[in-house]
Protein backbone atom coordinates (compact mmCIF):
# COMPACT_ATOMS: atom_id res chain seq x y z
CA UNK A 1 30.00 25.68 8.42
CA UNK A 2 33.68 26.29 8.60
CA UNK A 3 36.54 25.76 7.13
CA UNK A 4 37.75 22.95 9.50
CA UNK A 5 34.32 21.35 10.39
CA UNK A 6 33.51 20.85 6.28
CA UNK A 7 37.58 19.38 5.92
CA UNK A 8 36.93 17.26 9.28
CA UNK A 9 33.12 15.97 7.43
CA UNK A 10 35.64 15.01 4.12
CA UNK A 11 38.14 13.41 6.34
CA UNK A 12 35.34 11.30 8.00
CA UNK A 13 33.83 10.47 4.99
CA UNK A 14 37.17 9.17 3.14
CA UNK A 15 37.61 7.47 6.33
CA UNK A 16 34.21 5.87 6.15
CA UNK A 17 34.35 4.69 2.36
CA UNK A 18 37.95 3.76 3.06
CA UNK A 19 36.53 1.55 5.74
CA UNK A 20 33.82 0.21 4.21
CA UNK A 21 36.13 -0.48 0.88
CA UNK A 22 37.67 -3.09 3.52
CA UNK A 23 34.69 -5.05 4.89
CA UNK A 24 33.78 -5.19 1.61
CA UNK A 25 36.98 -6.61 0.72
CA UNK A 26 37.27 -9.13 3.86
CA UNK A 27 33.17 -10.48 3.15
CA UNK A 28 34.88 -11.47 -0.36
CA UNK A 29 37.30 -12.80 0.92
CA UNK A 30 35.57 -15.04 3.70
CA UNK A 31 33.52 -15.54 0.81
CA UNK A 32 35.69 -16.73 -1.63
CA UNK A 33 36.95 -18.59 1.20
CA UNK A 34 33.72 -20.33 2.55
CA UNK A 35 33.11 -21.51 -1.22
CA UNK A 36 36.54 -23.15 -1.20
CA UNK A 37 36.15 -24.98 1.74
CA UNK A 38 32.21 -26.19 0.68
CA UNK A 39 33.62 -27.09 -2.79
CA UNK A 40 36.27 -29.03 -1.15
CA UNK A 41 34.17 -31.04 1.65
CA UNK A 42 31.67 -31.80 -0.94
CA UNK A 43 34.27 -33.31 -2.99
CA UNK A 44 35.57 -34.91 0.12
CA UNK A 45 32.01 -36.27 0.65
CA UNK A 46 31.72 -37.59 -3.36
CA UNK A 47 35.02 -39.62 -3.02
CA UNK A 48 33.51 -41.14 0.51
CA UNK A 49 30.13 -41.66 -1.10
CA UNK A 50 30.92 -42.88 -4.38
CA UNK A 51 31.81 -46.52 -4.26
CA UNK A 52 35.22 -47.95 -4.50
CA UNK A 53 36.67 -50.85 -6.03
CA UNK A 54 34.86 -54.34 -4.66
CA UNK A 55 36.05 -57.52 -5.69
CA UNK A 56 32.55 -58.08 -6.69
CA UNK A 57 29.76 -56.78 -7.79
CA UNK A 58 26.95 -57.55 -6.03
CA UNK A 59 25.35 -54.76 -3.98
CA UNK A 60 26.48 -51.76 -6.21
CA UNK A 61 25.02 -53.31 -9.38
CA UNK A 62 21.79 -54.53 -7.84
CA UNK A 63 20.92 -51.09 -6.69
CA UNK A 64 20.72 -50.36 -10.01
CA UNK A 65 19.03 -53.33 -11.95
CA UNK A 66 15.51 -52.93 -13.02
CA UNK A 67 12.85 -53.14 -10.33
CA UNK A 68 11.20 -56.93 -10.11
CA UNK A 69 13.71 -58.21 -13.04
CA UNK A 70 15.18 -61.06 -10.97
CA UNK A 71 13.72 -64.75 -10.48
CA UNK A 72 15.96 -66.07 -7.87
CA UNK A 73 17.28 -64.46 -5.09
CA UNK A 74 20.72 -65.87 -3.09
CA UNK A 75 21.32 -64.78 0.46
CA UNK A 76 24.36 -65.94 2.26
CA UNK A 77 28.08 -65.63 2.71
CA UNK A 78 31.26 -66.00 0.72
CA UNK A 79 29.93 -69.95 0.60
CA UNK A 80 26.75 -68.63 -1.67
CA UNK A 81 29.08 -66.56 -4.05
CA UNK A 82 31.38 -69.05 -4.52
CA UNK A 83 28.80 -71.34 -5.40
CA UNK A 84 26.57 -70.35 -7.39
CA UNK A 85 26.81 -68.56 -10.81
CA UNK A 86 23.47 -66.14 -12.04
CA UNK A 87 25.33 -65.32 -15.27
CA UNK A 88 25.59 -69.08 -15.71
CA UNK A 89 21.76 -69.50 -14.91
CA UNK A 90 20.89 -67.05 -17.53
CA UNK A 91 23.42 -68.78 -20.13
CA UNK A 92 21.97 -72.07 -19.70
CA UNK A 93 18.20 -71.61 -18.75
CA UNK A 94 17.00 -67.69 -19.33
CA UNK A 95 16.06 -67.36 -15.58
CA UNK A 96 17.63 -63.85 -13.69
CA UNK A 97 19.31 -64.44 -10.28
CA UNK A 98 21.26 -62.76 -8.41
CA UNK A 99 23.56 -63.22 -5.44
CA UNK A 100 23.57 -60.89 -2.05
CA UNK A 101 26.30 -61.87 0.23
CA UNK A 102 29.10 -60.84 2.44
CA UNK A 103 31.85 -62.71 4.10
CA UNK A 104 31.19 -64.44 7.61
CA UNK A 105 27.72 -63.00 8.36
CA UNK A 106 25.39 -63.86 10.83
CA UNK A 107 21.98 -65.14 10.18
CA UNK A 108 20.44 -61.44 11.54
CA UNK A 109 22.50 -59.61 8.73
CA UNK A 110 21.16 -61.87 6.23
CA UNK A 111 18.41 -60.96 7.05
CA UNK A 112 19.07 -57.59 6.75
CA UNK A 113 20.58 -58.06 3.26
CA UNK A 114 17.23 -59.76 2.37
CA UNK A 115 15.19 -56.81 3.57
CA UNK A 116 17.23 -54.08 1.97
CA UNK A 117 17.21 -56.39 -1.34
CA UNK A 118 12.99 -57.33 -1.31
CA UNK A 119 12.53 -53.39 -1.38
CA UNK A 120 13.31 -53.74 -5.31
CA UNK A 121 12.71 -57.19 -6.24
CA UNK A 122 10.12 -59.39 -6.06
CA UNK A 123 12.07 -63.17 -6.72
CA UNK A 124 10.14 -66.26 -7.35
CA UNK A 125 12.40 -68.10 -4.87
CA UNK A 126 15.12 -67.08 -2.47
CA UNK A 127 17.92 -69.42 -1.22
CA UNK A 128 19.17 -68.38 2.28
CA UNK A 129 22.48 -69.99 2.23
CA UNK A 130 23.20 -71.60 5.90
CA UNK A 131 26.23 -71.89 6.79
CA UNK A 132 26.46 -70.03 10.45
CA UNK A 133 30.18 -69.89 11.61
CA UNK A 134 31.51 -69.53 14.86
CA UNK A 135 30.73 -66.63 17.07
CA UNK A 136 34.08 -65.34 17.38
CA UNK A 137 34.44 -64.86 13.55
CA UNK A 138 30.96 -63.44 12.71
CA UNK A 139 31.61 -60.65 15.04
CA UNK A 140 35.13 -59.88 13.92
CA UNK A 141 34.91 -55.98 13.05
CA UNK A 142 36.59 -56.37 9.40
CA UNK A 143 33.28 -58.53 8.87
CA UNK A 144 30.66 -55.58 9.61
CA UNK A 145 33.05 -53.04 7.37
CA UNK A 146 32.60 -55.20 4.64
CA UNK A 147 29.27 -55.63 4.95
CA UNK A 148 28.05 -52.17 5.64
CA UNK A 149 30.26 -50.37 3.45
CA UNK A 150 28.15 -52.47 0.72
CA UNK A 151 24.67 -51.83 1.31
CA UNK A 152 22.91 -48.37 0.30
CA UNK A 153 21.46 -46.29 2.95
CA UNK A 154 17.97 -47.15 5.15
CA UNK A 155 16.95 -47.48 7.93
CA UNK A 156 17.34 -51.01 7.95
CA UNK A 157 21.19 -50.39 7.16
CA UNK A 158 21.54 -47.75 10.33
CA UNK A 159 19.48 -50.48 12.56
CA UNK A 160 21.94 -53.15 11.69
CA UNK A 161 24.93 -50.88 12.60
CA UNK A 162 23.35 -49.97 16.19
CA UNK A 163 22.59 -53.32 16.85
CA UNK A 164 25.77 -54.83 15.58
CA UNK A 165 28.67 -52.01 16.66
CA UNK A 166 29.29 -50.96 19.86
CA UNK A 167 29.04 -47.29 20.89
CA UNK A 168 32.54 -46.48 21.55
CA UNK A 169 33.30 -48.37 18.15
CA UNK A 170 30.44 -46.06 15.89
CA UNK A 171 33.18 -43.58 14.47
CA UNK A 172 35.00 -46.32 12.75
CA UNK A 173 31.69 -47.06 10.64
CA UNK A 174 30.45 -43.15 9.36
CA UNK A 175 31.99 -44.06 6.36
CA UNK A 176 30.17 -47.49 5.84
CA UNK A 177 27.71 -45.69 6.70
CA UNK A 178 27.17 -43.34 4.11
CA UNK A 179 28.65 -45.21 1.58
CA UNK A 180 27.52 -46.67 -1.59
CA UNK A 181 24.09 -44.89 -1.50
CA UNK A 182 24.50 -41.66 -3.07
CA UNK A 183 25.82 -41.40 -6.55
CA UNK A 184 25.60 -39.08 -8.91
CA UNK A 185 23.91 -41.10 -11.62
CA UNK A 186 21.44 -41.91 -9.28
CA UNK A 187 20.64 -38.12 -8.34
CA UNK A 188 20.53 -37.13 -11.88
CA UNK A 189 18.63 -39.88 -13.50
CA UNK A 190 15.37 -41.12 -12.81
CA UNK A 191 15.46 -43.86 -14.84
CA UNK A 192 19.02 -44.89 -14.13
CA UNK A 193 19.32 -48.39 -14.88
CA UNK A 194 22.53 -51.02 -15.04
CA UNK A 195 23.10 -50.66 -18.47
CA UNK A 196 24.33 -46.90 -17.77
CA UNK A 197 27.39 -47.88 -15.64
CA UNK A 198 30.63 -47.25 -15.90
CA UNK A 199 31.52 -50.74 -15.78
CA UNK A 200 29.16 -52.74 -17.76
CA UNK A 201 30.64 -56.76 -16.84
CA UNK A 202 29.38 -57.39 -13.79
CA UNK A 203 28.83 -61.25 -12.45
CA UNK A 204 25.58 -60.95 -10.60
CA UNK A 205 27.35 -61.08 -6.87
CA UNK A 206 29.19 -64.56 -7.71
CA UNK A 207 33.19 -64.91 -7.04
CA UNK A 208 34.75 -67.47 -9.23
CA UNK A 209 37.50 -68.67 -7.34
CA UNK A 210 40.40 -70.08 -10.11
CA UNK A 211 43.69 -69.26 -8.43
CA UNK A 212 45.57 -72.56 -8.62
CA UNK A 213 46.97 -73.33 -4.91
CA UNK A 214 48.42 -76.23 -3.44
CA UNK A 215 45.94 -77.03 -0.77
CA UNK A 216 44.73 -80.87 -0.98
CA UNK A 217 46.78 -81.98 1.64
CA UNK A 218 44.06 -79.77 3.69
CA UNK A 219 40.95 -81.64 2.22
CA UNK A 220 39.41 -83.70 3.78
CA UNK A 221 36.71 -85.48 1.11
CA UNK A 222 33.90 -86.38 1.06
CA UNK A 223 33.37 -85.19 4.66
CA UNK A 224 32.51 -86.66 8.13
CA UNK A 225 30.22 -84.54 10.21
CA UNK A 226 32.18 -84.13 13.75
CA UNK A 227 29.34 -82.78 15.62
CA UNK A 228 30.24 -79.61 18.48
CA UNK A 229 29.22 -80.42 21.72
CA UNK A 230 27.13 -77.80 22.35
CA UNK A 231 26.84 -74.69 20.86
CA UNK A 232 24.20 -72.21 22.04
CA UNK A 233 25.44 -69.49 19.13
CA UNK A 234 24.08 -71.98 16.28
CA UNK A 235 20.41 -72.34 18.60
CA UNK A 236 20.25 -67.88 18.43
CA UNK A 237 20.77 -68.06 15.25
CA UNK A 238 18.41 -70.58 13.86
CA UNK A 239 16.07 -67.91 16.30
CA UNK A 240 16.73 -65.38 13.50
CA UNK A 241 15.35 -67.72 10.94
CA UNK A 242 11.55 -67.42 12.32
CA UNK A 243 12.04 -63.62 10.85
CA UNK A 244 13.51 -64.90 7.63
CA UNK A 245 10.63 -67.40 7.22
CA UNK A 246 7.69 -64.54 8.25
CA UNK A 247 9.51 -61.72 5.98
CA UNK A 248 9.35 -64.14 2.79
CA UNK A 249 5.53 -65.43 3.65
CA UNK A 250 4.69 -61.13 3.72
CA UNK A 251 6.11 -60.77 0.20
CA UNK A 252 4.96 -64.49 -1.34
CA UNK A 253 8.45 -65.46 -1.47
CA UNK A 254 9.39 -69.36 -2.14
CA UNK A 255 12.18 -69.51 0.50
CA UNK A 256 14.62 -72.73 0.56
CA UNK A 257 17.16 -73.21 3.46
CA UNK A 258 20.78 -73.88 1.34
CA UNK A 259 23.87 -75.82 2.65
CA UNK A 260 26.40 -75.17 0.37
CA UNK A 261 29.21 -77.99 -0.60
CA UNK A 262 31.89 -78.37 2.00
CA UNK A 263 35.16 -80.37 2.49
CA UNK A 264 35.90 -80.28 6.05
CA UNK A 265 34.55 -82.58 9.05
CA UNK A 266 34.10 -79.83 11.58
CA UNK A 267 32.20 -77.43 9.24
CA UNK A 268 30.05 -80.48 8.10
CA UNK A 269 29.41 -81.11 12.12
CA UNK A 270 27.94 -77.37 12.34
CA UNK A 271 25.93 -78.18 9.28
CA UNK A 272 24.29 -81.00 11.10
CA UNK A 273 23.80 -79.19 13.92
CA UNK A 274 22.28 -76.80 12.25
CA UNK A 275 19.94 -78.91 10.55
CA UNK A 276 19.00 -80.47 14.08
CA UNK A 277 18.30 -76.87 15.39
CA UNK A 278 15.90 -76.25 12.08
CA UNK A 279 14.03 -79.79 12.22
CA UNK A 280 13.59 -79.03 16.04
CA UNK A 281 11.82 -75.15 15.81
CA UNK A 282 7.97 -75.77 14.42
CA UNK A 283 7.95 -72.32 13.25
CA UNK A 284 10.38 -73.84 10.13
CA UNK A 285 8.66 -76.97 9.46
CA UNK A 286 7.03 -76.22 6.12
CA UNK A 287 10.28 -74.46 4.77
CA UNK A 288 12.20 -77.12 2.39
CA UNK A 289 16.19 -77.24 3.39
CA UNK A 290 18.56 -78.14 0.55
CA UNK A 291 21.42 -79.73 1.86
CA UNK A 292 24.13 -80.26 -1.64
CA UNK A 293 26.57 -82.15 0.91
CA UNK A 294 23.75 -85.05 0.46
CA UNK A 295 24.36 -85.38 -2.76
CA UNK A 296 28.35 -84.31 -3.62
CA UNK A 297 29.60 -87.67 -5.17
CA UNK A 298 26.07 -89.27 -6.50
CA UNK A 299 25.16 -86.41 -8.11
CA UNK A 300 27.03 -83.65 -8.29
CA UNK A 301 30.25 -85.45 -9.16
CA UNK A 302 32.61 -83.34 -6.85
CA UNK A 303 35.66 -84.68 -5.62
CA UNK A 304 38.72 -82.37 -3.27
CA UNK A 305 39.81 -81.22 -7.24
CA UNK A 306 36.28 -79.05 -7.46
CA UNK A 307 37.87 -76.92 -3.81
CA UNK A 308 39.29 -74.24 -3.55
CA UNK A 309 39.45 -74.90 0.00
CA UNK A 310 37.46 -76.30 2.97
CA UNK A 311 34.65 -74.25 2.54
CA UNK A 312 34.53 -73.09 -1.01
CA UNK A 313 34.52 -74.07 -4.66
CA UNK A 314 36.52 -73.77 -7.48
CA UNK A 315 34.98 -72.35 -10.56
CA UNK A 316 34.26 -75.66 -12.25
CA UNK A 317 32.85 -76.60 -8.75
CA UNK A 318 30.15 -73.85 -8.68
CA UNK A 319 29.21 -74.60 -12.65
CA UNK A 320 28.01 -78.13 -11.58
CA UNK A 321 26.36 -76.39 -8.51
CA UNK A 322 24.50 -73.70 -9.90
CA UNK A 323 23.47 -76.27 -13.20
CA UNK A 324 21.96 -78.99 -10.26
CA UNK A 325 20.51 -76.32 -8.25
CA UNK A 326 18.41 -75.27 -11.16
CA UNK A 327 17.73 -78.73 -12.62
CA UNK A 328 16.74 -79.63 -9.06
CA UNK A 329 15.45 -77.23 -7.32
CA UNK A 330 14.79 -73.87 -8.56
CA UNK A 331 13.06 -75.30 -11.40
CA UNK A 332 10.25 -76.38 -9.18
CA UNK A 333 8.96 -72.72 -8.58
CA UNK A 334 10.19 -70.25 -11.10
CA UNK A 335 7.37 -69.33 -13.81
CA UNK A 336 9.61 -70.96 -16.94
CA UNK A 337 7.40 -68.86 -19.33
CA UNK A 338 7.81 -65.85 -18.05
CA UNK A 339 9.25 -63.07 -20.82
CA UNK A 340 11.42 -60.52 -20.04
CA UNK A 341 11.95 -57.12 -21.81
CA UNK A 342 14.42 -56.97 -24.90
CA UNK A 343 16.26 -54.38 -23.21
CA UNK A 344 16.43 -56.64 -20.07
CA UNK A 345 17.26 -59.60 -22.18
CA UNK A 346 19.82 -57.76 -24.00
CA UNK A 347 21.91 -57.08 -21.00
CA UNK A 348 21.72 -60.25 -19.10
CA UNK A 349 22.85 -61.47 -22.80
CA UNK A 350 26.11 -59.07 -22.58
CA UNK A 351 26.95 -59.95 -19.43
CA UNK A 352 26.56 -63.85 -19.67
CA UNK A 353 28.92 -63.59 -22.67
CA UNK A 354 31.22 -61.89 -20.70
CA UNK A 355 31.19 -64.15 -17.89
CA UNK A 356 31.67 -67.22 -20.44
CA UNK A 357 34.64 -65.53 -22.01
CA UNK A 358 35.92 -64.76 -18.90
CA UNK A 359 35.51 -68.27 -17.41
CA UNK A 360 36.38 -70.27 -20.96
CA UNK A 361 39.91 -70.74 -20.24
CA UNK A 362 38.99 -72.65 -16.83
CA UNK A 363 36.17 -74.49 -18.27
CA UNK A 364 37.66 -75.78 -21.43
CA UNK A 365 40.06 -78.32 -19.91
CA UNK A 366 37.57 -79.81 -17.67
CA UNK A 367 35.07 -79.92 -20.39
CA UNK A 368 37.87 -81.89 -22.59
């Protein structure tokens, strides 16, 4: 070998280490690089799929409670959670509720929030609160953000967004999609239960509404019912209710059809209506319906002082709800013996003392 061919075989080789010195370099880099970017989308992804601030509690708590560890089940819409008060049902009688509900929904996503919520618990009785608005407002897109973003993932959740959002409207929804379902506390712990929140006060899905406002020129009370003409939206929904009815006879559910208080003719007229529409489909003529609008003055003593508006109650409003509804109703079917754990007992405990604290300085000077 020569001179030149052994300095050109050096050359080559320098030139070769040299080289491979700076793929090395660059595969660290895209390296570094590609770890970056995952660390940062999964971050991205945590801070999508970790639940935000709600102004209540319902769905992210319930996920979380012990399985079968509530009696009575609520269904409805901002009219159920502003009526009736679980923390004030385990104050006064030691019976677990729980409300489910989201604002304006239709009869077909209450039903979906009564699927999702029988995969877990296995209540005595559930109330399906009634009160079916007009088309226009249930399918207002606000209304099926705030409901999706609430409930975990299934496939019942990704059904109800198919049926319920168009196609050319399905990016505005990836986030309800994926949110709520996915925490870390809930990847990390098998036995993750309530008492392991963050937040540990919770309500059980009720909204005490106490902000004083100067509505009772609005009032109209007690209400006349000013019955639509004709309105084939309330008739499709009362439809739905056949699924309702055959979902709680499957899991040996008492179910009870609820009309919540009201103070306004026109939404009394769709309550009668809707009644009509029930008494009229044989499929529903064994399930009991629990109108409270029957009974307002006589026995519930509400007046347009117990409103927050129209359509909802104040707080001292929903304490002589939820107290009736148990004395008269929900009484008739819950096992009164039944005995809960101590740890189960010691956290509905906490929380009802909470919610009495929190409520006292309402309460107090009505209860004067």
């Amino acid at each position: 070998m020569t001179a030149a061919n052994s300095s050109a075989e050096l050359t080559a080789r320098a030139d070769h280490k040299r080289k491979k010195s700076q793929r090395t370099k660059k595969r660290l880099c895209k390296g570094l690089l590609f770890c970056t970017v995952a660390a940062l989308l999964l971050f991205a992804t945590h801070l999508i799929m970790q639940p935000g601030h709600r102004p209540f509690d319902s769905w992210p708590a319930y996920n979380s409670l012990p399985e079968n560890s509530v009696d009575v089940l609520v269904v409805g819409n901002s009219h159920a959670f502003a009526t009736f008060a679980p923390m004030q049902l385990w104050y006064e009688n030691s019976t677990t509720s729980w409300v489910l509900g989201s604002g304006s929904t239709t009869v077909e996503q209450r039903l979906l929030m009564l699927e999702i919520g029988l995969e877990t618990q296995s209540p005595d009785v559930v109330l399906f609160e009634l009160w079916i608005p007009e088309a226009e407002e249930s399918l207002r897109p606000e209304v099926h953000t705030a409901l999706y973003s609430q409930l975990p993932l299934s496939m019942h959740k990704i059904r109800g967004l198919l049926r319920d959002v168009p196609a050319e409207s399905f990016w505005r929804y990836v986030i309800p999609l994926v949110q709520n379902h996915s925490r870390w506390d809930e990847l990390t712990s098998e036995d993750f239960q309530i008492s392991l929140q963050e937040s540990r006060n919770v309500t059980g899905g009720a909204r005490p509404l106490v902000t004083d406002i100067d509505n009772r020129d609005d009032i109209q009370f007690p209400p006349t019912a000013k019955l639509p003409k004709s309105d084939p939206y309330i008739k499709q929904q009362v439809e739905v209710l056949t699924r309702v009815r055959e979902l709680s006879a499957a899991t040996d559910t008492q179910l009870i059809f609820l009309f919540t208080p009201v103070a306004d003719n026109e939404i009394m007229g769709r309550i009668e209506y809707t009644k009509q529409a029930i008494a009229q489909t044989q499929e529903l003529s064994d399930v009991p319906v629990v109108d409270m609008n029957d009974i307002v003055v006589s026995q519930l003593g509400l007046s347009s002082d117990h409103f927050y508006d129209e359509g909802h109650l104040y707080l001292w409003g929903m304490w002589a709800a939820t107290s009736w509804l148990y004395d008269e109703v929900i009484s008739l079917y819950v096992d009164e013996s039944r005995e809960y754990s101590p740890e189960v007992v010691q956290w509905w405990d906490e929380q009802a003392a909470h919610w009495n604290e929190m409520q006292a300085e309402w309460l107090l000077p009505e209860d004067e």
